[in-house]
Every structure is written in C-alpha cells, then in structure tokens.
N, C-alpha and C. Protein backbone atom coordinates (compact mmCIF):
# COMPACT_ATOMS: atom_id res chain seq x y z
N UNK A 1 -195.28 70.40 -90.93
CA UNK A 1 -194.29 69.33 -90.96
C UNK A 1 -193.66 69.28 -92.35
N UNK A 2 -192.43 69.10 -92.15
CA UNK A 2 -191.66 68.97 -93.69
C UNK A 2 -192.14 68.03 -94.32
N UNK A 3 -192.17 67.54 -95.27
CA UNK A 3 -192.12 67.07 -96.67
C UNK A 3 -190.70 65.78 -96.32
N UNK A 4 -190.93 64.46 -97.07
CA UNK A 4 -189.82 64.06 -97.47
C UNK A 4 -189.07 64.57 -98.19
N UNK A 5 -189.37 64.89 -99.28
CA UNK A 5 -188.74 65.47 -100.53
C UNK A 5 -187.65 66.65 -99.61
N UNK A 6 -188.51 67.74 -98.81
CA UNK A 6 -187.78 69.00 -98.08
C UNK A 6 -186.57 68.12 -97.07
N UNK A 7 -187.29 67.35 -96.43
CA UNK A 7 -186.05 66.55 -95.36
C UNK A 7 -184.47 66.07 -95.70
N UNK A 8 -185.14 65.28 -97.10
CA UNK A 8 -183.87 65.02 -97.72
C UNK A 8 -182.81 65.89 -98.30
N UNK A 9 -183.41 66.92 -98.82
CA UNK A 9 -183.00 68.22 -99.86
C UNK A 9 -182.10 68.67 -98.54
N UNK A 10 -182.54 68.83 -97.25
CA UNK A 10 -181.98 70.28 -96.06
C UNK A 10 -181.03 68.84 -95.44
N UNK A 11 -180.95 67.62 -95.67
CA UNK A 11 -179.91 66.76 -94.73
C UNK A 11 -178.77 66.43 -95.72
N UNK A 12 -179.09 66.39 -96.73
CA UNK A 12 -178.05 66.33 -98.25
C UNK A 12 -177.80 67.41 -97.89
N UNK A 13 -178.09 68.68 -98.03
CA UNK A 13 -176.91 69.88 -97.92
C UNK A 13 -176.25 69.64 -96.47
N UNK A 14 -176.76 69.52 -95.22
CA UNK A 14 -176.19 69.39 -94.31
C UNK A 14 -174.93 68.82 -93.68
N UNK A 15 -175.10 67.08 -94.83
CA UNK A 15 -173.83 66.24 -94.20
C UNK A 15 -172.82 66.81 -95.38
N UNK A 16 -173.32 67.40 -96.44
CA UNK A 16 -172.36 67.91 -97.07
C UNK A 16 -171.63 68.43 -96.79
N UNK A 17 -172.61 69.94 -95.72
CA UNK A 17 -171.56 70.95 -95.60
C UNK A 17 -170.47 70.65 -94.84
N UNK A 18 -171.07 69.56 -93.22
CA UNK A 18 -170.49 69.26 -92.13
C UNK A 18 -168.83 68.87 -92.49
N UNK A 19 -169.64 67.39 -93.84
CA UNK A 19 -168.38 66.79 -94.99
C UNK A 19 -167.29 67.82 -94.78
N UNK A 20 -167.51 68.61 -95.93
CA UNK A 20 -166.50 69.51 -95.93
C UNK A 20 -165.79 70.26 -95.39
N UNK A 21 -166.14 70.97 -93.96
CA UNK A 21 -165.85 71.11 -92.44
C UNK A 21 -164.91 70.57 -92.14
N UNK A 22 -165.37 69.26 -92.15
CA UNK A 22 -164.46 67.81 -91.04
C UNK A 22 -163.11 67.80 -92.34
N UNK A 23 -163.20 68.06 -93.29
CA UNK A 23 -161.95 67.79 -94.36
C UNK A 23 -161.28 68.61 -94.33
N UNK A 24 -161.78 70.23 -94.18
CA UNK A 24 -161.11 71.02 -94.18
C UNK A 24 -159.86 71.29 -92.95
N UNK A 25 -160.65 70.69 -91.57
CA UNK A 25 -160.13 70.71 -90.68
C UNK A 25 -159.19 69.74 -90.01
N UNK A 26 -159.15 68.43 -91.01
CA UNK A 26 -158.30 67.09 -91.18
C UNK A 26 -157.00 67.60 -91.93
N UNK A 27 -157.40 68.36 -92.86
CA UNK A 27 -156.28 68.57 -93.68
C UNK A 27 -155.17 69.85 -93.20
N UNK A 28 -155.53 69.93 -92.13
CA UNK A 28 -154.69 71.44 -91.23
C UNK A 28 -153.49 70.85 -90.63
N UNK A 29 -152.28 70.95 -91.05
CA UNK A 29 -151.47 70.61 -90.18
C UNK A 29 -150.94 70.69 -89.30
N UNK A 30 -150.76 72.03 -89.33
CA UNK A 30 -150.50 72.87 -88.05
C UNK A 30 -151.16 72.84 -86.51
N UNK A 31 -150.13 72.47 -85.69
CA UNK A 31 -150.67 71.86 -84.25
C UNK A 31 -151.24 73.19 -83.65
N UNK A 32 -150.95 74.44 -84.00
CA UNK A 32 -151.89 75.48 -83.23
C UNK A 32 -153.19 76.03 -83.68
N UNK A 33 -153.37 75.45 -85.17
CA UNK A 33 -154.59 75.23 -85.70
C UNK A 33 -155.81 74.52 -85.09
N UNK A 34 -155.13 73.13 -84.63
CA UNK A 34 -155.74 72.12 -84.11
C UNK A 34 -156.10 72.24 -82.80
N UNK A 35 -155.32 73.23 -81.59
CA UNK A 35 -155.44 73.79 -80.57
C UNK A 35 -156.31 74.94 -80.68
N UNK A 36 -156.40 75.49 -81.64
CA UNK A 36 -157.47 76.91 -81.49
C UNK A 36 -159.23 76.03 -81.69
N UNK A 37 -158.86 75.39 -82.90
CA UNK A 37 -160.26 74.27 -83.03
C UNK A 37 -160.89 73.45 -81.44
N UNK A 38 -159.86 73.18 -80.92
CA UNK A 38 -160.15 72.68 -79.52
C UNK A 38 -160.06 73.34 -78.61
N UNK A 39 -159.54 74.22 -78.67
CA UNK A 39 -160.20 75.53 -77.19
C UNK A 39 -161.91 76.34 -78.11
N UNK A 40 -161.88 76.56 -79.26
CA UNK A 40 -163.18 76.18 -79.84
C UNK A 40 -164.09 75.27 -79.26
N UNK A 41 -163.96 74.19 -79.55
CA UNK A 41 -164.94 73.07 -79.15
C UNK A 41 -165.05 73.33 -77.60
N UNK A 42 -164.24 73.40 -76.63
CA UNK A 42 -164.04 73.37 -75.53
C UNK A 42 -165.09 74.68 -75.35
N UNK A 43 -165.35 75.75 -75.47
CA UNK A 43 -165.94 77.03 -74.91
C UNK A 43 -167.37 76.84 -75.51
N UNK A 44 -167.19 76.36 -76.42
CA UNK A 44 -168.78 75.98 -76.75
C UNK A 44 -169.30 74.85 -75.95
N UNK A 45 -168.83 73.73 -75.31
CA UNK A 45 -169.19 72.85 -74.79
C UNK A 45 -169.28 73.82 -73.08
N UNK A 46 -168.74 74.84 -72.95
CA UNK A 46 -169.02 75.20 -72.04
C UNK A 46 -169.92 75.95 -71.50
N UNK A 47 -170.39 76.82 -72.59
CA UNK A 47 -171.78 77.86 -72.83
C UNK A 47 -172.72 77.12 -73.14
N UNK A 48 -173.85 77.04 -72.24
CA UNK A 48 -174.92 76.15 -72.57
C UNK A 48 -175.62 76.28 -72.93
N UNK A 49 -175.29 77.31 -73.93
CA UNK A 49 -176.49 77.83 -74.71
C UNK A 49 -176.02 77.19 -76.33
N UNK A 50 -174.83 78.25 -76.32
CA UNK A 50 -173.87 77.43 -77.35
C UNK A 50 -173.48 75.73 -77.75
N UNK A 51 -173.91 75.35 -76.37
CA UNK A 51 -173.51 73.89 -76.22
C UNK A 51 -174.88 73.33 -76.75
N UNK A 52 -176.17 73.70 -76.69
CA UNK A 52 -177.32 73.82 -77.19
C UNK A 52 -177.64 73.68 -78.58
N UNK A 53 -177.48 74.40 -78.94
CA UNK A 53 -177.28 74.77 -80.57
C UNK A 53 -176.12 74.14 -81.77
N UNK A 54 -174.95 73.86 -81.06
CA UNK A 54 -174.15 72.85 -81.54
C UNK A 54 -175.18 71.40 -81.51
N UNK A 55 -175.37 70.99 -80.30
CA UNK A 55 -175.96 69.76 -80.27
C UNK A 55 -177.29 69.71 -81.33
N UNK A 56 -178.24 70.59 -81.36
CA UNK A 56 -179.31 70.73 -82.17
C UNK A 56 -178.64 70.66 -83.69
N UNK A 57 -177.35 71.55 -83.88
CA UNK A 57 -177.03 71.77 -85.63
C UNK A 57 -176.43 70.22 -85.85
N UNK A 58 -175.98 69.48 -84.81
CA UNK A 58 -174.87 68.53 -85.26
C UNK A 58 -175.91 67.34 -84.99
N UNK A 59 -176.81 67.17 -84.69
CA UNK A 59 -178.13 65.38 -84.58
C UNK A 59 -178.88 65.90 -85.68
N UNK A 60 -178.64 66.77 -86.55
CA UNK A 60 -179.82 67.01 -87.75
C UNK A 60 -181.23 67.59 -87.62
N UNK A 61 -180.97 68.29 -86.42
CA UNK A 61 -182.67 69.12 -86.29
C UNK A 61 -183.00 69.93 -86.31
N UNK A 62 -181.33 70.85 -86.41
CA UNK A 62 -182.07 72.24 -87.57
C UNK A 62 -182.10 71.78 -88.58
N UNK A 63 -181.76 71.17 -89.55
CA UNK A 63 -181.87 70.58 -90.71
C UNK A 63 -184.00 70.35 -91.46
N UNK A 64 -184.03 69.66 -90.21
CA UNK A 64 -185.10 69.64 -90.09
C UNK A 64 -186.21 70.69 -89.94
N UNK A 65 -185.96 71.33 -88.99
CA UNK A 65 -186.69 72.57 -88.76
C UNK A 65 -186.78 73.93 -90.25
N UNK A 66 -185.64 73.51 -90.46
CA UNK A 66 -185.36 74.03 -91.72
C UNK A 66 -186.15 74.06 -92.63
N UNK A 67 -186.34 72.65 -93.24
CA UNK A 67 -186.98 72.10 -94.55
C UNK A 67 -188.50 72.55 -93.93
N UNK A 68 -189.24 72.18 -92.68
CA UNK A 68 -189.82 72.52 -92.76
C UNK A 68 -190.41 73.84 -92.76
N UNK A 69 -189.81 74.87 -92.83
CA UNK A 69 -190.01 76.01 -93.07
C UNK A 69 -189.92 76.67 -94.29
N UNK A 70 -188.98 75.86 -94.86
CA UNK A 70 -188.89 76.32 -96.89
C UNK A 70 -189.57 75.54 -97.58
N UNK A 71 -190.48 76.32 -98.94
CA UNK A 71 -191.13 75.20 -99.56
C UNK A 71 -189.73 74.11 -100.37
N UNK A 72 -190.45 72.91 -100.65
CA UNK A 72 -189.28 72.16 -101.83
C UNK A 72 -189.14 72.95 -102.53
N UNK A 73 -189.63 73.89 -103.53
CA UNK A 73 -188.93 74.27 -104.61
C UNK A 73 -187.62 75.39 -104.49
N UNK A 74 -187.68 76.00 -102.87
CA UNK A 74 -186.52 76.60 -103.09
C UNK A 74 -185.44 75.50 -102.28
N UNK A 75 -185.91 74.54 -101.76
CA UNK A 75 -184.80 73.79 -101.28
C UNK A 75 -183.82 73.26 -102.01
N UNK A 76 -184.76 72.74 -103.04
CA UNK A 76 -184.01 71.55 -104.43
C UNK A 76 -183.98 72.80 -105.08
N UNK A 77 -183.65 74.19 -105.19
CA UNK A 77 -182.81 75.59 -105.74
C UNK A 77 -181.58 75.12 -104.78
N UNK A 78 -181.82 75.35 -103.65
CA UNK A 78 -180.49 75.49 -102.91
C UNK A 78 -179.99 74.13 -103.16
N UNK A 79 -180.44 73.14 -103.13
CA UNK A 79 -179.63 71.99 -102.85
C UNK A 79 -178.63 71.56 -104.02
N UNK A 80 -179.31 72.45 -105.39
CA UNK A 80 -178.62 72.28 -106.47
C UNK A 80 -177.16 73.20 -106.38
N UNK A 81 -177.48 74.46 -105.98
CA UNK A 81 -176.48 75.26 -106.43
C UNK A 81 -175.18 75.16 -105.41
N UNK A 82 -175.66 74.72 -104.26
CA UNK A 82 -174.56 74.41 -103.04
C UNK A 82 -173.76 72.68 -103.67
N UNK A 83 -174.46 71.75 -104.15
CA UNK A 83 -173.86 70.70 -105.15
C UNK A 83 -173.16 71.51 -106.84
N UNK A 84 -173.19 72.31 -107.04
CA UNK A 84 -172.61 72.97 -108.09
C UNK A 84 -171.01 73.05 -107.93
C-alpha cells in the first residue's frame, strides 16, 4: 500500500498534468480541433477497454496504483522535476 507522502507526490503530478491538458485544449480555437478531440472522446467511450482505462486514469487510481509501486524518494524526484 502506498505511503501518504507517495499518494500525494503521484496526485500532485496528476491534477497537474490533467491541469494542463484541459488548458491546452481550452485554448484551441479551431472548431475542427475541438471535433477531432470529440470524435476522440467519443471512440474511447466506445471501446471498453479504452473506456476502462480512461475511467481508471481520470478518478485517480492509477495515480494511486502508481505511488504505490514507486518508492517516495523517486516520486518527490519526479514530482520535483515535472513542477520545474
């Protein structure tokens, strides 16, 4: 079982990365941008495997699964250099 210390370290990088995702993809103006993102979302919601694994990456439990698999000290490595 993870560690607090690991939990926090792998969900801080997480909503980060997501963060930056959701901004990158706010800031697109282009309406066929926004249509490729949603026939995206759409084919993954349709593969249920894919639809699987979205749902697991996006409620925070690979996140989880994560930390618990790395010790803290390379987490709070990564968690620093991805905040860099």
């Amino acid at each position: 079982m993870a560690r607090p210390r690991q939990r926090r370290a792998a969900n801080i990088a997480f909503v980060e990365a997501q963060s930056i995702r959701n901004k990158e993809v706010l800031e697109k103006k282009d309406p066929a941008i926004h249509a490729q993102n949603l026939a995206a979302l759409r084919a993954t919601a349709a593969d249920p495997a894919r639809h699987k694994e979205y749902l697991i990456r996006s409620s925070m439990i690979w996140s989880l699964r994560h930390a618990a698999r790395l010790p803290s000290e390379i987490l709070g490595e990564i968690y620093v250099i991805e905040r860099a």
